[in-house]
Protein backbone atom coordinates (compact mmCIF):
# COMPACT_ATOMS: atom_id res chain seq x y z
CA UNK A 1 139.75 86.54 358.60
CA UNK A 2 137.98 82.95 358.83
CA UNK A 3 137.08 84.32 354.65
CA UNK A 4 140.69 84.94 353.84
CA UNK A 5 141.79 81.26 355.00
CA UNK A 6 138.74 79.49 354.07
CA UNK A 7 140.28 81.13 350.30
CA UNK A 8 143.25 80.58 350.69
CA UNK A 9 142.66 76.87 351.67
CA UNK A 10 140.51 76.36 348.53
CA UNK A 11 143.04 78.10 345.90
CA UNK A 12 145.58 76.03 347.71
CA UNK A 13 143.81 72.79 347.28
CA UNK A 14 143.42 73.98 343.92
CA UNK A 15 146.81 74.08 342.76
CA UNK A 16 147.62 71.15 344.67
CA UNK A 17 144.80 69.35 342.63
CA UNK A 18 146.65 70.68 339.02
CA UNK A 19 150.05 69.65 339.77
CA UNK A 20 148.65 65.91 340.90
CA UNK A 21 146.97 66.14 337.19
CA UNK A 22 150.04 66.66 335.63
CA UNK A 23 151.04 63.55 333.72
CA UNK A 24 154.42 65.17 332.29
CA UNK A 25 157.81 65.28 334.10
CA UNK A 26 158.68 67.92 331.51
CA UNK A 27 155.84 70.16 332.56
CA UNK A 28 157.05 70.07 336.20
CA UNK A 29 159.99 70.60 335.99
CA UNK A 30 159.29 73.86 333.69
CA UNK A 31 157.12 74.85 336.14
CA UNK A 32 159.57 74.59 338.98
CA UNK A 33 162.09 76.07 336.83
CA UNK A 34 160.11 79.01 336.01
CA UNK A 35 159.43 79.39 340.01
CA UNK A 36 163.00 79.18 340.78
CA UNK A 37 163.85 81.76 338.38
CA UNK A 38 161.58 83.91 339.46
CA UNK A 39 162.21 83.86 342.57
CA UNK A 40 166.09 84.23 341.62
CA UNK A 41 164.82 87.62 339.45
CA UNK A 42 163.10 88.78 342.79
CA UNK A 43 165.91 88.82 345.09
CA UNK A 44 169.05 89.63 342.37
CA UNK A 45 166.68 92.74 341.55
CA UNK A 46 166.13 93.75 345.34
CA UNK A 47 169.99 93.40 346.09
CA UNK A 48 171.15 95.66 342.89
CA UNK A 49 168.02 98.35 343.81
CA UNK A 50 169.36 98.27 347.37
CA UNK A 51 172.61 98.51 346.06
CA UNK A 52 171.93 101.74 344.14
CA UNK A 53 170.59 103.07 346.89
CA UNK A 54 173.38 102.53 349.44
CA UNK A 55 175.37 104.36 347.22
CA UNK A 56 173.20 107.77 346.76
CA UNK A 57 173.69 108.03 350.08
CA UNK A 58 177.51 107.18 350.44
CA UNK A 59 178.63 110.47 348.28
């Protein structure tokens, strides 16, 4: 467990480390753009699969 955070601390610190590098604006806000869409693709696809399968049920 101590592994896992010790890893997760280190990857964390590692991304954290790249977006303090980034001299661009335009790069972070693509990035954050990209993450919000994702995100947005994540849940819209969970709703319309949950959706789908309300309503193989309701017949």
């Amino acid at each position: 467990m101590k592994e896992a955070v010790t890893k997760l601390k280190a990857e964390f610190n590692a991304k954290l480390l790249y977006w303090n590098n980034l001299k661009s604006s335009k790069a972070k806000a693509a990035i954050i753009l990209l993450f919000l869409v994702v995100i947005a693709l994540k849940v819209f696809t969970t709703i319309f699969t949950l959706d789908w399968v309300a309503s193989l049920f309701n017949v």
